[in-house]
Each structure stands twice: as structure tokens, then as C-alpha cells.
N, C-alpha and C. Protein backbone atom coordinates (compact mmCIF):
# COMPACT_ATOMS: atom_id res chain seq x y z
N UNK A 1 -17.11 -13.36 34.88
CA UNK A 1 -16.94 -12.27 33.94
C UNK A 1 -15.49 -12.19 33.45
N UNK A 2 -14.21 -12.51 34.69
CA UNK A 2 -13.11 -12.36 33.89
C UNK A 2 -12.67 -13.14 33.05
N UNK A 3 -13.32 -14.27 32.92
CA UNK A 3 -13.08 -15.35 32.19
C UNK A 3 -13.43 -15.27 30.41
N UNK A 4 -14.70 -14.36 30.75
CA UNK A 4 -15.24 -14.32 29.38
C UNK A 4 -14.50 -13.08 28.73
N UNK A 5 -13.36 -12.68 29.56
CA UNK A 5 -12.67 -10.97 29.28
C UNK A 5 -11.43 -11.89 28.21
N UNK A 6 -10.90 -13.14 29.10
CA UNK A 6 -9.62 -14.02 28.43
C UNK A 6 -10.01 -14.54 27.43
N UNK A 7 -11.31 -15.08 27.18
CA UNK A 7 -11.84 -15.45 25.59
C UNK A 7 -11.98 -14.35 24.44
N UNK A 8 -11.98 -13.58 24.78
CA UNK A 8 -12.32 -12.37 23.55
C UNK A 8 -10.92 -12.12 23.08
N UNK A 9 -11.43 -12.31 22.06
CA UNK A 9 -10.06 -11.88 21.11
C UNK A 9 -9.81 -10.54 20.32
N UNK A 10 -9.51 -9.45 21.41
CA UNK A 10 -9.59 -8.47 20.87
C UNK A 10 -8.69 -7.70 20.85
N UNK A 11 -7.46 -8.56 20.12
CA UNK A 11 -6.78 -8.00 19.22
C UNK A 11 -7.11 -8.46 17.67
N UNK A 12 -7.67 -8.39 17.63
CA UNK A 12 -7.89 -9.13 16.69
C UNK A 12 -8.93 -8.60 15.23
N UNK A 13 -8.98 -7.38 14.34
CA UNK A 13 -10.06 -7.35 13.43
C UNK A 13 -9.84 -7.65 11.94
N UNK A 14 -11.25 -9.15 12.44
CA UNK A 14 -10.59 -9.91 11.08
C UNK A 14 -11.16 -8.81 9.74
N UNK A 15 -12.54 -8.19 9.84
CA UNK A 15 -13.00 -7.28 8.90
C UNK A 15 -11.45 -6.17 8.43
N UNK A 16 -11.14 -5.68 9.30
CA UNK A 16 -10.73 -4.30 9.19
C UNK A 16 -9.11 -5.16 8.32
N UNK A 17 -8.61 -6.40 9.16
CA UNK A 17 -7.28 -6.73 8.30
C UNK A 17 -7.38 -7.37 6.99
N UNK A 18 -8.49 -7.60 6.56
CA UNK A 18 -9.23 -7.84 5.56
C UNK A 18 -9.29 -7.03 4.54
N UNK A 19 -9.57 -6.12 4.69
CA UNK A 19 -9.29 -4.76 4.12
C UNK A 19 -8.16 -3.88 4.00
N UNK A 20 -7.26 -3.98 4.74
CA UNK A 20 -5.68 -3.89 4.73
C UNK A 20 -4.92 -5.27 3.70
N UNK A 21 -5.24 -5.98 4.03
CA UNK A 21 -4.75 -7.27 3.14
C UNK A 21 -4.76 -7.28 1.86
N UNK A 22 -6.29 -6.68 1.42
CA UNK A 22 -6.68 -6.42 0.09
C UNK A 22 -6.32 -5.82 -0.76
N UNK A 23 -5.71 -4.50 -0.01
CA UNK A 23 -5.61 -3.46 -0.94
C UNK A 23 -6.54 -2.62 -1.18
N UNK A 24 -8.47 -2.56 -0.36
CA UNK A 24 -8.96 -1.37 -0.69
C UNK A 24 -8.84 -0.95 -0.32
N UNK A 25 -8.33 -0.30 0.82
CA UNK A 25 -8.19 0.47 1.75
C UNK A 25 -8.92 2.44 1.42
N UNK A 26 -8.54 2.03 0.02
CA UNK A 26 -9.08 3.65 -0.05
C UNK A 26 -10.27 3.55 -0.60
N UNK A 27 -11.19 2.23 -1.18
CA UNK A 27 -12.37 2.19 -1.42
C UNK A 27 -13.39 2.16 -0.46
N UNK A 28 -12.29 1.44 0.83
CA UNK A 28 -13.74 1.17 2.25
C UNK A 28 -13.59 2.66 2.62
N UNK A 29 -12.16 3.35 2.83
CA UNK A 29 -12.28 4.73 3.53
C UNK A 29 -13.38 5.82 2.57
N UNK A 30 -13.69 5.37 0.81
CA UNK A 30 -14.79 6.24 0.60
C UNK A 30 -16.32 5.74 0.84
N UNK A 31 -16.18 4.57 0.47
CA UNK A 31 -17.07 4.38 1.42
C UNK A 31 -18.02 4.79 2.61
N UNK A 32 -17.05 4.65 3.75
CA UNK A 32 -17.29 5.18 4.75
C UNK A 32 -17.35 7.01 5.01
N UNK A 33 -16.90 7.55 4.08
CA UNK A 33 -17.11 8.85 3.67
C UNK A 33 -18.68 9.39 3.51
N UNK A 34 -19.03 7.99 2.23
CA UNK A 34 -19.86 8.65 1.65
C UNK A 34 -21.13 8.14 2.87
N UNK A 35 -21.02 7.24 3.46
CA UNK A 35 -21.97 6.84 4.46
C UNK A 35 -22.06 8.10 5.71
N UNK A 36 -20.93 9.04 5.90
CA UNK A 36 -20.94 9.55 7.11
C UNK A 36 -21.85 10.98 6.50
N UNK A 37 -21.46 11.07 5.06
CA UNK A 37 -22.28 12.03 4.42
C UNK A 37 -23.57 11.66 4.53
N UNK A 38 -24.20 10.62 4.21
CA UNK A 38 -25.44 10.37 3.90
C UNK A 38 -25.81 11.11 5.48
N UNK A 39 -25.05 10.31 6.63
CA UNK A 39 -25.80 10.65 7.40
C UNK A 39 -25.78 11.89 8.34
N UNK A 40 -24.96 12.76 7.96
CA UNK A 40 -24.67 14.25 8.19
C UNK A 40 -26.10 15.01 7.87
N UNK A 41 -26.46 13.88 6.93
CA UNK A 41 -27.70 14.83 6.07
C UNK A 41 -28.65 14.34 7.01
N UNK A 42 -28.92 12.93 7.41
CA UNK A 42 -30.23 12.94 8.32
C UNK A 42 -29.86 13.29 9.78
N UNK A 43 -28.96 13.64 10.16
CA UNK A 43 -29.00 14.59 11.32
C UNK A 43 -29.63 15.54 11.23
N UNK A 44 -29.11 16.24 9.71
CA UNK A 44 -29.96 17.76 9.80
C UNK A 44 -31.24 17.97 9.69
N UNK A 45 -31.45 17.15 8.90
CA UNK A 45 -33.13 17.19 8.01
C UNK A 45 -33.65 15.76 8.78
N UNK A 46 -33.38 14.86 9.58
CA UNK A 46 -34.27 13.93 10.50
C UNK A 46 -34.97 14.58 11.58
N UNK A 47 -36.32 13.68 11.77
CA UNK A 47 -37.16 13.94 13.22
C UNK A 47 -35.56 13.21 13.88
N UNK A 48 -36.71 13.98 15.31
CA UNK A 48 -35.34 13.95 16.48
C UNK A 48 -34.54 12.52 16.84
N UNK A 49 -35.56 11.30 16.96
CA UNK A 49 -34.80 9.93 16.52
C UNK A 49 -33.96 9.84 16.07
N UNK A 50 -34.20 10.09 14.32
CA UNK A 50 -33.54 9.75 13.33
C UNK A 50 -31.98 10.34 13.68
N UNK A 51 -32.29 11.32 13.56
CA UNK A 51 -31.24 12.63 13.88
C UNK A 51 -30.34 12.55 15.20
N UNK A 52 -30.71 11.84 16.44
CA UNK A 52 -30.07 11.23 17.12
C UNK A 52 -29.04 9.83 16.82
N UNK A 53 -30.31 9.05 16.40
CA UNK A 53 -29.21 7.62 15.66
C UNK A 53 -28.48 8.41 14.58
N UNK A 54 -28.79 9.34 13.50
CA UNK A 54 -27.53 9.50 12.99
C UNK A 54 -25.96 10.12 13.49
N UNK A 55 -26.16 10.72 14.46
CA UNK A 55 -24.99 11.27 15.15
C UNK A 55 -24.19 10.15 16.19
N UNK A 56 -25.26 9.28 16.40
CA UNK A 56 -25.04 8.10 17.38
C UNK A 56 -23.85 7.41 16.33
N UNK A 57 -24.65 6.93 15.08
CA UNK A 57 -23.76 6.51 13.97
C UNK A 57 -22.47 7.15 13.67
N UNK A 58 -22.78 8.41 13.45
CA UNK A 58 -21.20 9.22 13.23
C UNK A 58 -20.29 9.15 14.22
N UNK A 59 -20.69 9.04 15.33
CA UNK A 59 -19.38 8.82 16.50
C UNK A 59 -19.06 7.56 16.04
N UNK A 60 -19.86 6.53 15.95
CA UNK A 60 -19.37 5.19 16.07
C UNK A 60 -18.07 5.11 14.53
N UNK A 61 -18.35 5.74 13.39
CA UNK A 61 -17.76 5.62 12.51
C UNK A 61 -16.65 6.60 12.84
N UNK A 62 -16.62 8.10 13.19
CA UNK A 62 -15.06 8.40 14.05
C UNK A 62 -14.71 7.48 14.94
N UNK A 63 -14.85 6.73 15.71
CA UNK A 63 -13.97 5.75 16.56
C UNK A 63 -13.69 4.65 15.37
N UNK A 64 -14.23 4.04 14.57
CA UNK A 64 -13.86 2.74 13.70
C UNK A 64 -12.72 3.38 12.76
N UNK A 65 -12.63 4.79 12.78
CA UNK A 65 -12.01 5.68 11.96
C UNK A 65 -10.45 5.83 12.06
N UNK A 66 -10.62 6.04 13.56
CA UNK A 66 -9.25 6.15 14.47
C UNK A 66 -9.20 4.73 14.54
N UNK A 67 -9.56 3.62 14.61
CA UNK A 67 -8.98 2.55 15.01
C UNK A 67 -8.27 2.20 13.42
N UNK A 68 -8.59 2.64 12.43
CA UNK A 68 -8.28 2.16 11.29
C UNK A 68 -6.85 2.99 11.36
N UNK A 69 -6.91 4.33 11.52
CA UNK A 69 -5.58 5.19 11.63
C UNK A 69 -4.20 4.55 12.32
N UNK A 70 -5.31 4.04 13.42
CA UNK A 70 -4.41 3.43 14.30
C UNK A 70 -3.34 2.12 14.21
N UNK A 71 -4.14 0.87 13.57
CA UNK A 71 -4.05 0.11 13.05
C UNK A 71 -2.62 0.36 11.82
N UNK A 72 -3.05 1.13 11.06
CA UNK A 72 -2.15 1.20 10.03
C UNK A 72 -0.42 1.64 10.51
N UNK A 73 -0.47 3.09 11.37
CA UNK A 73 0.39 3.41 11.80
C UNK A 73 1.27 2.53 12.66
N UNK A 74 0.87 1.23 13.04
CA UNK A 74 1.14 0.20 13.78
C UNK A 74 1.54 -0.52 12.62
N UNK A 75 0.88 -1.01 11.90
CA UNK A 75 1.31 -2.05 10.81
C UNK A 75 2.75 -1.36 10.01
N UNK A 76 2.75 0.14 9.64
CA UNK A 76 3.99 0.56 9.51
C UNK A 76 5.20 0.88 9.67
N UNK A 77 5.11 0.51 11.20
CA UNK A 77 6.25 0.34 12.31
C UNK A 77 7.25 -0.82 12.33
N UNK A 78 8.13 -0.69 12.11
CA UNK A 78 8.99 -1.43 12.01
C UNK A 78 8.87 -2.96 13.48
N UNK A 79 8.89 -4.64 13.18
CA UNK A 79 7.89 -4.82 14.41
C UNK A 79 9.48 -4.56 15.91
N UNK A 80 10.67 -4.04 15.50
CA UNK A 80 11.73 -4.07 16.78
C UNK A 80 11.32 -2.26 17.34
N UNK A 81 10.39 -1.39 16.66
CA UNK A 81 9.43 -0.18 17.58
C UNK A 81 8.73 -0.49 18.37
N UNK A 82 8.65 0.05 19.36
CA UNK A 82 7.44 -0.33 20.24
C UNK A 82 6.20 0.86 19.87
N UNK A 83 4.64 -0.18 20.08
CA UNK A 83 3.53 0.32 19.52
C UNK A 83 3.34 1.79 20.45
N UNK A 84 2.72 3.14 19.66
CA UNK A 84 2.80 4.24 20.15
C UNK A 84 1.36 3.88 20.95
């Protein structure tokens, strides 16, 4: 198992620096807006499933959220700062 811990490369998001690289940065963040909306709505108005995976979904998109926050505030740091 620790072996397969030293193969993962997880520093690493090629999606997310992809999107920093580009320049949309504020098209994926509406994006992801309008997706967290969609699914705000089937929380409320879904059978209990649905309405579960959608909240399941919304956490997962606040954590991809903060990692994006995170990410940036790092990339803006001068690299002789150390990462907060």
C-alpha cells in the first residue's frame, strides 16, 4: 500500500492547472455555480436518493472549491514565501 501512496502524484491537478493556464478561470468558476444551482434545486424538490446524491455532489464541489482557492493563493505567492 505504501508504495502505491509514492506513485500518486498528488500534487499534481492537471484539469484544475489547465484552467489556471487558460485564462477561464471565471468561466469554470460559473460554471460550477451554475451546476451547484442546478443542484440546490434537486436537493429540494428530489425523492430522497436524488436529494441525497445532490448534497453528496455539493460537498464534493465545496471541497474542489477550496482546493481551487487554495491553489491560486499559492500560485500568487511569491515562490521565496512559504505555502500557508
Amino acid at each position: 500500500m505504501q508504495n502505491d501512496l509514492n506513485q500518486v502524484d498528488w500534487r499534481s491537478f492537471p484539469v484544475l492547472e489547465g484552467v489556471f493556464q487558460s485564462g477561464r478561470l471565471p468561466e469554470f468558476l460559473e460554471r460550477c455555480e451554475q451546476t451547484c444551482r442546478e443542484l440546490d434545486e434537486l436537493a429540494r424538490s428530489g425523492d430522497s436518493r436524488t436529494a441525497e446524491r445532490a448534497r453528496s455532489a455539493m460537498t464534493a464541489y465545496g471541497h474542489a472549491l477550496q482546493l481551487i482557492s487554495n491553489l491560486a493563493a499559492t500560485a500568487s505567492q511569491p515562490a521565496d514565501e512559504p505555502a500557508r
